[in-house]
Protein backbone atom coordinates (compact mmCIF):
# COMPACT_ATOMS: atom_id res chain seq x y z
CA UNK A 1 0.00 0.00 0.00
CA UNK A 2 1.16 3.62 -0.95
CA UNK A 3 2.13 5.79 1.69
CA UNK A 4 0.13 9.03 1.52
CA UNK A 5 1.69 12.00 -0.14
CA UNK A 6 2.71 14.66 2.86
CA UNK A 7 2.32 18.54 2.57
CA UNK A 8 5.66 20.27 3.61
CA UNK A 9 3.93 21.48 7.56
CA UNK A 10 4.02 16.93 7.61
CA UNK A 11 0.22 16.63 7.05
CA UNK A 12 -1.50 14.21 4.76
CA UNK A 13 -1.66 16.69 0.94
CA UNK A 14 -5.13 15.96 -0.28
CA UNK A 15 -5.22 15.62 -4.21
CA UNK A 16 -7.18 19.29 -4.58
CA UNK A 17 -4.06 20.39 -2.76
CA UNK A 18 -1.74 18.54 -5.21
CA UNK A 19 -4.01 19.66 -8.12
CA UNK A 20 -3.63 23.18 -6.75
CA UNK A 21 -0.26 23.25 -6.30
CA UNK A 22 0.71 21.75 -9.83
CA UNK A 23 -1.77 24.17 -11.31
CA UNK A 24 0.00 27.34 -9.61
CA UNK A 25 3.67 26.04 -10.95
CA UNK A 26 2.29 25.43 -14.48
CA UNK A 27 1.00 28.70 -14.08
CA UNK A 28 4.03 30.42 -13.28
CA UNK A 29 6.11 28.73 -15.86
CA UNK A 30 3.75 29.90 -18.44
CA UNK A 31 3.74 33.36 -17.28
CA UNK A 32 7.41 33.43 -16.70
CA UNK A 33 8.23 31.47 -20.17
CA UNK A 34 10.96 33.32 -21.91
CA UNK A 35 9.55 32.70 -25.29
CA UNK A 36 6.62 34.83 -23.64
CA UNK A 37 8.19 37.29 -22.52
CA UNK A 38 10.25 37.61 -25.37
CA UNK A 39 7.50 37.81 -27.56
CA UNK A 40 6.38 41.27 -26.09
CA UNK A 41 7.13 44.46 -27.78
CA UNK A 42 7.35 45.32 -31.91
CA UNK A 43 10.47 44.29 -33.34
CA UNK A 44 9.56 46.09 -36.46
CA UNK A 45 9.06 49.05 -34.11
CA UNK A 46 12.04 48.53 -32.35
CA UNK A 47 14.38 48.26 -35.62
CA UNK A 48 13.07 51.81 -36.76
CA UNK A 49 13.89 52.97 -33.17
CA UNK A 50 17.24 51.57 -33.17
CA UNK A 51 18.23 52.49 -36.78
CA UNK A 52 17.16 56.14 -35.86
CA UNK A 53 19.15 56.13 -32.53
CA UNK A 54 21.44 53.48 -32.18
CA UNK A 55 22.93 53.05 -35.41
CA UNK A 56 25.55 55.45 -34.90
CA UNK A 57 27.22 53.21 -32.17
CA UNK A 58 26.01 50.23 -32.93
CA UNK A 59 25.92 47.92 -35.70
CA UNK A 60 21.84 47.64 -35.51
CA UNK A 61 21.02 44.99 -38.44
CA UNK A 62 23.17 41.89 -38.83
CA UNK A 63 23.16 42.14 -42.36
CA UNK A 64 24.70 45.60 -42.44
CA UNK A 65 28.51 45.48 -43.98
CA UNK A 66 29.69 48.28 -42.51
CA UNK A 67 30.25 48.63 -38.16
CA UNK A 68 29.12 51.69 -36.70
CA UNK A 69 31.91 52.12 -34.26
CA UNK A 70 34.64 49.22 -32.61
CA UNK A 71 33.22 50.64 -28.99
CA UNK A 72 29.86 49.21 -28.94
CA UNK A 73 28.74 45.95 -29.42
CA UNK A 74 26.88 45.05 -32.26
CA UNK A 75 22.66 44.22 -31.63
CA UNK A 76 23.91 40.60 -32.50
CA UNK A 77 26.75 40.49 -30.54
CA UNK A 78 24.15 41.32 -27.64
CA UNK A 79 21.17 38.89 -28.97
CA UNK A 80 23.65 36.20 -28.70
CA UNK A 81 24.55 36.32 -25.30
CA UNK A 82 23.19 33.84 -22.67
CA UNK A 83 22.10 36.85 -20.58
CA UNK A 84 20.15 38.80 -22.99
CA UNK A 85 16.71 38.29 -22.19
CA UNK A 86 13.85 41.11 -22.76
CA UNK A 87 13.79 42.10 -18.78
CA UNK A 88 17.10 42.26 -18.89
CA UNK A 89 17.26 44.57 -21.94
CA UNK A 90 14.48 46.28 -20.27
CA UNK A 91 16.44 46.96 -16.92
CA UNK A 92 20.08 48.17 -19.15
CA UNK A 93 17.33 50.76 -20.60
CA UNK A 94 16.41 52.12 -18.05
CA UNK A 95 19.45 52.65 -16.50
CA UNK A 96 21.60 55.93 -16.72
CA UNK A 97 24.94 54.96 -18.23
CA UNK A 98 28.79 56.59 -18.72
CA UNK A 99 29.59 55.60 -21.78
CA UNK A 100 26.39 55.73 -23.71
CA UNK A 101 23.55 58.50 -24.30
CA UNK A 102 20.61 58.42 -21.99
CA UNK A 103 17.60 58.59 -24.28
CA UNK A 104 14.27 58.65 -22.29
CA UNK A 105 12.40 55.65 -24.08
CA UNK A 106 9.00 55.18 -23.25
CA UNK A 107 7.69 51.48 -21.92
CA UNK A 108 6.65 50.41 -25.33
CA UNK A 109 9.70 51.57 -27.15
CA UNK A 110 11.88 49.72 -24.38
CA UNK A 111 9.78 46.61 -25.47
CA UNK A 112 10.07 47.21 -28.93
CA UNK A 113 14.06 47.37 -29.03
CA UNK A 114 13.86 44.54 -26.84
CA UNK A 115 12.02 42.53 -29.25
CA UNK A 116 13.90 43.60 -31.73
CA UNK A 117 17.17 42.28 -30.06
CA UNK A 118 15.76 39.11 -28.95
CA UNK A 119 13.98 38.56 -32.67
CA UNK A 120 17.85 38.79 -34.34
CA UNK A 121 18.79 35.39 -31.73
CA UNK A 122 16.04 33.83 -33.86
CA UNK A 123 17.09 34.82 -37.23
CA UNK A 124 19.10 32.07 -39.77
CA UNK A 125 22.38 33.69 -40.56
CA UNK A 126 22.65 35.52 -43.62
C-alpha cells in the first residue's frame, strides 16, 4: 500500500491540494516562459527605433557590412549572449549609463528594441 503523499507542515496533501499546487507552478512557468516574454514588444518598431538612434554606435542589423563604431557591441553580438533576455534589456534601458547616451524611451519603445534584439537570436544567418 502507498504511503500518503505529505504537505511540507508533515500533514496528509489531499489531491485538490496537489491539483492546486501543480496548477500554480504550471501557471508560473507559463507566465514566466521566456519565449513569452520575449514575444512582447514590436520588433519592427524597435528596428526603426534603433536604426534612428542606435545606429551610430552600434551595428543595428546583422546584415549591415559596414560597423558603426569598434566601442559598442553590435545588436547581435548582444542577442547572442546567454544573458540577454527582454527584462534584462528592459532593466540596461532604463538605466543611466557613462559611456552611452541616456535617451528617455518610453515602456513600449523599451519593449520594442527589446524585441527587436531578442527577434535577431532567432534569425538564420545571412
Amino acid at each position: 500500500m502507498q504511503k500518503p503523499q505529505r504537505s511540507p507542515s508533515g500533514h496528509p496533501a489531499s489531491r485538490s491540494h496537489r491539483c492546486a499546487t501543480a496548477f500554480l507552478a504550471l501557471t508560473a512557468l507559463a507566465v514566466l516562459s521566456p519565449r513569452q516574454a520575449q514575444a512582447y514588444g514590436d520588433p519592427a518598431a524597435g528596428h526603426e527605433l534603433a536604426t534612428t538612434w542606435c545606429s551610430g554606435c552600434h551595428q543595428v542589423d546583422p546584415r549591415a557590412q559596414v560597423l558603426a563604431t569598434d566601442a559598442a557591441p553590435s545588436f547581435q553580438a548582444i542577442a547572442a549572449l546567454p544573458s540577454t533576455t527582454l527584462l534584462s534589456i528592459q532593466a540596461f534601458l532604463r538605466t543611466t549609463h557613462d559611456v552611452m547616451p541616456n535617451f528617455r524611451l518610453t515602456e513600449p519603445q523599451i519593449d520594442n528594441v527589446g524585441a527587436y534584439i531578442l527577434e535577431i537570436r532567432t534569425r538564420p544567418p545571412g
